[in-house]
Protein backbone atom coordinates (compact mmCIF):
# COMPACT_ATOMS: atom_id res chain seq x y z
CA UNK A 1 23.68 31.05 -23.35
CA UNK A 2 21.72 29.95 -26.84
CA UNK A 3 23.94 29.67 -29.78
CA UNK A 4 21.71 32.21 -31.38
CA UNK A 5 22.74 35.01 -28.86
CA UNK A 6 24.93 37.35 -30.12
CA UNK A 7 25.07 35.18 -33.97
CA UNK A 8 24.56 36.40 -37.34
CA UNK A 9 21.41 34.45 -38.35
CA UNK A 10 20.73 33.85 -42.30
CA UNK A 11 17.04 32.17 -43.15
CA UNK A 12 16.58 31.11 -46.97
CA UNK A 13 13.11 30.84 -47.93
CA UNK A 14 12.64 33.44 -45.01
CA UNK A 15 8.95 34.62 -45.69
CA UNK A 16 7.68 30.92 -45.99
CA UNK A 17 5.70 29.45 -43.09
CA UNK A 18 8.45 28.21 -41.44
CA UNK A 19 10.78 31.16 -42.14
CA UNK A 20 8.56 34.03 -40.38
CA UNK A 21 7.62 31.73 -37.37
CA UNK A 22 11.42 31.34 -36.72
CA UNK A 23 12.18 34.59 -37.36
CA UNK A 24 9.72 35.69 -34.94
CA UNK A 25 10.97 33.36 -32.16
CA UNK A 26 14.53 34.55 -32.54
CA UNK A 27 13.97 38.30 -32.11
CA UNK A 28 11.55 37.43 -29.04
CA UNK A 29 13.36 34.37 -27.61
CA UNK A 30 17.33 35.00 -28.40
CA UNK A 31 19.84 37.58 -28.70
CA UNK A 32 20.64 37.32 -31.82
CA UNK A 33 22.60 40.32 -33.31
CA UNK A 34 21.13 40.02 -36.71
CA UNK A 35 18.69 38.04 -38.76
CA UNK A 36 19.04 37.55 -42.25
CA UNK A 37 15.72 37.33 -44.49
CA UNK A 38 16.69 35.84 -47.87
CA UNK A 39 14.19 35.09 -50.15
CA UNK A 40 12.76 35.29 -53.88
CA UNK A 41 9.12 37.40 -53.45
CA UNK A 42 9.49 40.91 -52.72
CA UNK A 43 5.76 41.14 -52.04
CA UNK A 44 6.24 38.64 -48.94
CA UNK A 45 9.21 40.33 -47.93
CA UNK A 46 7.78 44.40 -47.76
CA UNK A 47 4.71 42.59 -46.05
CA UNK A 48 6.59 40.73 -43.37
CA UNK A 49 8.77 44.04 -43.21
CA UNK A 50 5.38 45.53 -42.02
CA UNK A 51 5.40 43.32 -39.33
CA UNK A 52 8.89 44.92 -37.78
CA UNK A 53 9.16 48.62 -38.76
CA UNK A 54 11.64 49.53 -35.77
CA UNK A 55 13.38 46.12 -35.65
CA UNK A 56 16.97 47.33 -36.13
CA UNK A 57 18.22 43.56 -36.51
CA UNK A 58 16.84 42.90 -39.82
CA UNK A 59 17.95 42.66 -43.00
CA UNK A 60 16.43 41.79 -46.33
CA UNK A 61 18.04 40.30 -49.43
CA UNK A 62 15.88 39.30 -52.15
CA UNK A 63 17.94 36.62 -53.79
CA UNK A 64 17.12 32.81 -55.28
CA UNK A 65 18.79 29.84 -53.72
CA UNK A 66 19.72 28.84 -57.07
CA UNK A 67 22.03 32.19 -57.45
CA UNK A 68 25.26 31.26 -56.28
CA UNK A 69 27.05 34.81 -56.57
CA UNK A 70 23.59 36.74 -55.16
CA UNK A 71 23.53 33.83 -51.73
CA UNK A 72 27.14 34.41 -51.50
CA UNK A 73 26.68 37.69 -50.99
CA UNK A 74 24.40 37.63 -48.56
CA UNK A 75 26.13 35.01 -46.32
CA UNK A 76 29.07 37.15 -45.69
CA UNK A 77 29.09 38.14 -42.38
CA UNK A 78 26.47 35.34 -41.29
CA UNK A 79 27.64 32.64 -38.81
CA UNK A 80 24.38 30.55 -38.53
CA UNK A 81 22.29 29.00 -41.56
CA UNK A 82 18.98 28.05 -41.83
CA UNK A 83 18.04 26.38 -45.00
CA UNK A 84 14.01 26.54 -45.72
CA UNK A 85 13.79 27.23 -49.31
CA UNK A 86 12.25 24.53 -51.55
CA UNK A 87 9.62 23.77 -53.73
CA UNK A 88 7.72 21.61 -52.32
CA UNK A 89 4.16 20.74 -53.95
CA UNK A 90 4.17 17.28 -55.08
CA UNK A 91 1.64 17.83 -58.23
CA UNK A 92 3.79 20.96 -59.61
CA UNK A 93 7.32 19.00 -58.96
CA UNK A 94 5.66 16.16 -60.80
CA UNK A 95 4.75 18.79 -63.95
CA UNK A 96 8.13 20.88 -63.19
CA UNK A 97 10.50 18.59 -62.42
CA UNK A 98 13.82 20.56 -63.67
CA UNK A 99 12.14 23.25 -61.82
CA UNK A 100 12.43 21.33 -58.73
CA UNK A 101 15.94 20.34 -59.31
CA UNK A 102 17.10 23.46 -59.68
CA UNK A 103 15.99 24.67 -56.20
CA UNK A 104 16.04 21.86 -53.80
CA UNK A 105 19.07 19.98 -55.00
CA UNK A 106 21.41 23.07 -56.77
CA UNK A 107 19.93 25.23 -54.43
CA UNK A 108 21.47 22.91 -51.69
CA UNK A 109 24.53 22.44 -53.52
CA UNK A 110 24.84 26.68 -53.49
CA UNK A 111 24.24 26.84 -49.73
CA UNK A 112 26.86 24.23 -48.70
CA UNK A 113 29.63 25.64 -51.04
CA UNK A 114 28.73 29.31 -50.38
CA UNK A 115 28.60 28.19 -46.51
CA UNK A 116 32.22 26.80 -46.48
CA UNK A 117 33.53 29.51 -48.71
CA UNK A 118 31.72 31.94 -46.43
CA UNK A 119 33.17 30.20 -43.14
CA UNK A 120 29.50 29.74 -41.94
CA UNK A 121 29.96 27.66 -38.29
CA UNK A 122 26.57 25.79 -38.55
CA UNK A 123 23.87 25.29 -40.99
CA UNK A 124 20.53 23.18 -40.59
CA UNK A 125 18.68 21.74 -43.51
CA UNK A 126 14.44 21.16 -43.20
CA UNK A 127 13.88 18.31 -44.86
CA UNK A 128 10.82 16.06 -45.38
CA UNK A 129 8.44 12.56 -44.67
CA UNK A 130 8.74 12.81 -48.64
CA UNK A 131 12.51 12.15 -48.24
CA UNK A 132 12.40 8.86 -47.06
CA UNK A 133 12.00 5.63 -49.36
CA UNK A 134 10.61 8.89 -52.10
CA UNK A 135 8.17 7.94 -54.92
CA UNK A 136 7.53 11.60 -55.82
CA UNK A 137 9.86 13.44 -57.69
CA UNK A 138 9.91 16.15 -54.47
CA UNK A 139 11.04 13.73 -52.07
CA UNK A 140 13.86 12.26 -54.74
CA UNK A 141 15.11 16.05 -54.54
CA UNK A 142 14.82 16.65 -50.82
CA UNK A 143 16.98 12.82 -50.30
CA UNK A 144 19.57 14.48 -52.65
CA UNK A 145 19.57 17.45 -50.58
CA UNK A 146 20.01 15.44 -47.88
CA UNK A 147 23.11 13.17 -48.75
CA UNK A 148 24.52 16.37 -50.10
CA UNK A 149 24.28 18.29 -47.02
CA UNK A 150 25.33 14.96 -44.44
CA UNK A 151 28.39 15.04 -47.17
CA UNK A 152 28.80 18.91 -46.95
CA UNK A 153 31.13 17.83 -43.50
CA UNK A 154 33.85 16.10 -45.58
CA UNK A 155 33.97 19.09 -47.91
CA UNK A 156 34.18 21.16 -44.96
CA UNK A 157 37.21 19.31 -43.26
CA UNK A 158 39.52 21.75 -41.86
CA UNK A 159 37.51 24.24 -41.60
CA UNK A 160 34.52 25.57 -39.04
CA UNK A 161 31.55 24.43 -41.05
CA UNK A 162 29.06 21.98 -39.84
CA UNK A 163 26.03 20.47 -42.18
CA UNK A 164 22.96 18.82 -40.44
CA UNK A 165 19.51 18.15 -41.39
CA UNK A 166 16.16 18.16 -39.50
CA UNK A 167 13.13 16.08 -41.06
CA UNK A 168 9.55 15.85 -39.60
CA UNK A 169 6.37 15.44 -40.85
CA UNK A 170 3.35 17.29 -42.38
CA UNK A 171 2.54 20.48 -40.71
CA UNK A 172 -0.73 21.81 -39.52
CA UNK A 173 -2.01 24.75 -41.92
CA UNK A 174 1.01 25.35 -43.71
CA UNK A 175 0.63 26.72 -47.32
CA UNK A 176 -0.48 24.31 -49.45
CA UNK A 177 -1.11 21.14 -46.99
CA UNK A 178 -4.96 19.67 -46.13
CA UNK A 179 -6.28 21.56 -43.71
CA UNK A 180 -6.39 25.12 -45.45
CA UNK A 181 -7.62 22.73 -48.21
CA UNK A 182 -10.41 21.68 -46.08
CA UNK A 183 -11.48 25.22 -44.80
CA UNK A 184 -12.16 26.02 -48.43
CA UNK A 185 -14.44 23.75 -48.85
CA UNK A 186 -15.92 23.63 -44.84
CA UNK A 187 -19.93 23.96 -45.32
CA UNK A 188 -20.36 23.01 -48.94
CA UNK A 189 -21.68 19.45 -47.90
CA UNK A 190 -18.60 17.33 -49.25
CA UNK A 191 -14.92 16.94 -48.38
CA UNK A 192 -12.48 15.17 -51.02
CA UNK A 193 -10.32 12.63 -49.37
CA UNK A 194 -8.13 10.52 -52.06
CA UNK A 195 -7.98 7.35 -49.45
CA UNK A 196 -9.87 6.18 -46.85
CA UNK A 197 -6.81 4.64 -45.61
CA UNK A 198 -4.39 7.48 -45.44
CA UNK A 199 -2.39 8.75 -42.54
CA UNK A 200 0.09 11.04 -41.83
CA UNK A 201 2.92 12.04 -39.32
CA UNK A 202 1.53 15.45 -37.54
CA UNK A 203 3.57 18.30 -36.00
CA UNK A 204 2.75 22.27 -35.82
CA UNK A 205 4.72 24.77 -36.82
CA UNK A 206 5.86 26.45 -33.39
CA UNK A 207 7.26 22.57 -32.65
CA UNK A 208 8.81 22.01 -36.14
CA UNK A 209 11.15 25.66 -35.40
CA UNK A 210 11.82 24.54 -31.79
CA UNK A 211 13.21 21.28 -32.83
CA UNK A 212 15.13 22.86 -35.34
CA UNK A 213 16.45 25.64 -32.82
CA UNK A 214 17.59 23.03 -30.70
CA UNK A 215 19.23 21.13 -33.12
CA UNK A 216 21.23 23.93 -33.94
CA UNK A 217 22.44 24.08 -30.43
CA UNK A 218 23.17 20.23 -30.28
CA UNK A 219 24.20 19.25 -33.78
CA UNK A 220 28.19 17.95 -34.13
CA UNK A 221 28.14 18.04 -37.78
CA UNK A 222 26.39 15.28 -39.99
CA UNK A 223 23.29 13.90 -38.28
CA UNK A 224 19.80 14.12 -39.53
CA UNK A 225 17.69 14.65 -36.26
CA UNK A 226 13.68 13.32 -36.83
CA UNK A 227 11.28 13.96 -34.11
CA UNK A 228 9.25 11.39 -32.24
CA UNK A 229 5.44 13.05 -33.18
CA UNK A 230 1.94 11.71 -33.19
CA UNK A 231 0.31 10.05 -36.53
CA UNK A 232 -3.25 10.84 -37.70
CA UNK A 233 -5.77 9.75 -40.28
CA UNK A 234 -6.56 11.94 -42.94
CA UNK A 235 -10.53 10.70 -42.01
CA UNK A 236 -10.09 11.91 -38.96
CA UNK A 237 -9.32 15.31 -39.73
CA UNK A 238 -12.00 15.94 -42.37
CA UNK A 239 -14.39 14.77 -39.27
CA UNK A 240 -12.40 17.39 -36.97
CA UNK A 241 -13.22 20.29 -39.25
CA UNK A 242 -16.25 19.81 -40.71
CA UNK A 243 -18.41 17.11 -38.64
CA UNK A 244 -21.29 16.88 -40.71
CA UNK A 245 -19.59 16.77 -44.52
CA UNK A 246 -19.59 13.60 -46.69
CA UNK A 247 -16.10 12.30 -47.49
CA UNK A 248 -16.12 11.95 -51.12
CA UNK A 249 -13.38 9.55 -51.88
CA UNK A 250 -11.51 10.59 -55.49
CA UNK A 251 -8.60 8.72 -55.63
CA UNK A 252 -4.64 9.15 -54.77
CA UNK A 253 -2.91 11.47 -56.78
CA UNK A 254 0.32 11.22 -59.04
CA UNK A 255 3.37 10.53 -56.42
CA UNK A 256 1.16 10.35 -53.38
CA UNK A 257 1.86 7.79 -50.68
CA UNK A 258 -0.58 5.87 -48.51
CA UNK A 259 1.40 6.31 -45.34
CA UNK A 260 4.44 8.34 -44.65
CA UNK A 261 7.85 7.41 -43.51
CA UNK A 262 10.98 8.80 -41.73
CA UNK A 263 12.92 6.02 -41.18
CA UNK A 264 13.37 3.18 -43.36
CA UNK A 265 14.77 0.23 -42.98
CA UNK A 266 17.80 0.35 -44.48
CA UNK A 267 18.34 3.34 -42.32
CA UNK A 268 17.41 2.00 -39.09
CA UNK A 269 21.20 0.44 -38.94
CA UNK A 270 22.19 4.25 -38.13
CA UNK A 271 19.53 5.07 -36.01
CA UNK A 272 19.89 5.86 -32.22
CA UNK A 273 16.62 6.46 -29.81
CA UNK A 274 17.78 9.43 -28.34
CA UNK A 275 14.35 9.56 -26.17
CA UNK A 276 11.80 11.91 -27.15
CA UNK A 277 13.69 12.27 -31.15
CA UNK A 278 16.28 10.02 -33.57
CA UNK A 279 19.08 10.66 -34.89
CA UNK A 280 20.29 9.09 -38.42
CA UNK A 281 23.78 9.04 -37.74
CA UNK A 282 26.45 9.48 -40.57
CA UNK A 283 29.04 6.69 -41.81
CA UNK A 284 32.59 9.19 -41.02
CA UNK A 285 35.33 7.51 -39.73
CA UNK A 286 35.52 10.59 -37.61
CA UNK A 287 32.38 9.98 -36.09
CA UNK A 288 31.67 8.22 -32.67
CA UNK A 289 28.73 7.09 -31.40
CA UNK A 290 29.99 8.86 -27.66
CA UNK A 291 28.85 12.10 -29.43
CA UNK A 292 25.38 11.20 -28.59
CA UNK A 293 24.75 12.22 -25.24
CA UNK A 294 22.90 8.85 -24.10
CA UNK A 295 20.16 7.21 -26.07
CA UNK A 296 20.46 3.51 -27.48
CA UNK A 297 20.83 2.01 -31.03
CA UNK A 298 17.22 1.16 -32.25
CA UNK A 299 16.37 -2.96 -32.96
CA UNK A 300 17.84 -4.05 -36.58
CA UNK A 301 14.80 -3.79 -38.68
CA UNK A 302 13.26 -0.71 -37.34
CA UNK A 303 11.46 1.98 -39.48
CA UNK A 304 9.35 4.85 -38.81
CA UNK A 305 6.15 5.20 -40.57
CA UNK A 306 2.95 7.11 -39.76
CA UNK A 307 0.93 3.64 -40.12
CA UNK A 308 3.01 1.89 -37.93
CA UNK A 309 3.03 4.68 -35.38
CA UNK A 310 2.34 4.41 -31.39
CA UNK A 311 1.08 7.58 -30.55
CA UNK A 312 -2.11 8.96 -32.81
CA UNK A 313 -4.31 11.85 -33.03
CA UNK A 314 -7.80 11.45 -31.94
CA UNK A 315 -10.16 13.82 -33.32
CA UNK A 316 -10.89 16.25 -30.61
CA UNK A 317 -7.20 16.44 -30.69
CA UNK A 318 -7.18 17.09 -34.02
CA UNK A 319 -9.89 19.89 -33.60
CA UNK A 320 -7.62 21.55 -31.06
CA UNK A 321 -4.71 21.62 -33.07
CA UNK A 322 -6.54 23.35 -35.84
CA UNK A 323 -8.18 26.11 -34.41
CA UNK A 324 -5.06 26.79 -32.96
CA UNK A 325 -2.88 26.66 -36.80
């Protein structure tokens, strides 16, 4: 049986990308008694309600992350968390950046207290390339979010409550990313790259909610799970989409990294190959490495990085995974 089966499901940020793929995959794919849609647009939510007029599992709060009493609310009853909400453009968390405190680190603060207090079992955490060795004020906030929610288990001891966070990479044709960029400007002659050197780690969205569905199922409580997916150059993909456009070459912006990373380093002490995914395993006395079910400790030194990766994109690849976004 799925963990989901039979489970009170609770999505924040439910009418993102992310949220209404996974919502769609647990009515179709699990059992799951009810689902939980909480989230801050009322226009998104009566559209995606369109979507599901006789779906008797349902429900709909409208509610902000950073409302403690509102999210309380809505968790009672729940026994499985999903945490999506953020904001997570770089530029506007650059010009907003108490804005983007507010949501992704007391947001994330609300959602682990209101878990425990709600006797949630489990609760997952997206979290971001960005996160990892951050320059941008966005991935500052999603590390925070993080170390809060790996630390959510000690606040949680002696009780059911579990905290553990899921990162991966940039995904294809999600709101705001390059490629619906790109179609804007498809035709016109000229695409706007900022480096010719960029690259970036690659996933869609379907295998961004899988891996988080079945780290729900595995998780013990403290581990931040990062998948093992493919790297691609930002060249590349303006070549995918529009073969006969110019790359006009303006510059990186404010925050903006070359490359993108998942594992640093100084994390890599922590880090355990678990075959096709890591885990980043957390520093609790309770915690044994014989929770892993096999794997092996990666070399000191290691670090994850989309320029350093061994699998890449090439640009018929690319092409595929567009049309299909």
């Amino acid at each position: 049986m799925s963990i989901f089966d039979g489970a009170t499901v609770l999505v924040t940020g439910g009418t993102g990308s992310f949220g209404k793929r996974l919502l769609a995959l647990l009515l179709a794919e699990t059992s799951a008694a009810k689902v939980i849609v909480y989230s801050r647009d009322e226009l998104k939510q009566f559209e995606l309600q369109q979507r599901y007029p006789n779906e008797s599992r349902l429900r709909w709060f409208l509610g902000d992350v950073r409302d403690y009493p509102r999210l309380y609310r809505a968790l009672r009853g729940a026994d499985l968390v999903v945490h999506a909400a953020a904001l997570k453009q770089v530029p506007a968390a650059e010009y907003n950046p108490f804005e983007a405190v507010k949501t992704n680190v007391h947001g994330a603060q609300n959602v682990i207290e209101a878990s425990i207090e709600q006797g949630i079992k489990r609760v997952i955490a997206l979290s971001t390339d960005k996160a990892s060795s951050p320059m941008n004020l966005y991935g500052a906030t999603k590390l925070v979010s993080d170390k809060l929610f790996v630390a959510g288990n000690a606040y949680s001891a002696g009780t059911e409550t579990r905290f553990s966070v899921v990162r991966y990479g940039n995904v294809v044709g999600s709101r705001g990313s390059v490629v619906p960029f790109f179609r804007e400007r498809m035709g016109h002659g000229t695409l706007p790259i900022t480096d010719e050197r960029m690259t970036r780690f690659w996933i869609t969205l379907d295998q961004g909610v899988r891996f988080v569905m079945d780290n729900m199922e595995r998780m013990h409580g403290g581990e931040l799970f990062v998948p093992k997916i493919p790297s691609m150059k930002v060249v590349d993909l303006a070549h995918a989409m529009d073969p006969a456009a110019r790359l006009e070459f303006v510059g990186i912006r404010p925050g903006e990294k070359l490359h993108e990373e998942m594992i640093s380093v100084h994390d890599s002490r922590s880090t355990h190959d678990m075959g096709d995914y890591y885990v980043i395993q957390p520093e609790f006395e309770w915690w044994s490495r014989d929770r892993l079910d096999g794997g092996e400790s990666v070399p000191d030194g290691f670090s994850y990085s989309s320029d350093t990766n061994t699998r890449w994109l090439t640009v018929d690849e690319l092409r595929d995974m567009v049309a299909d976004a």
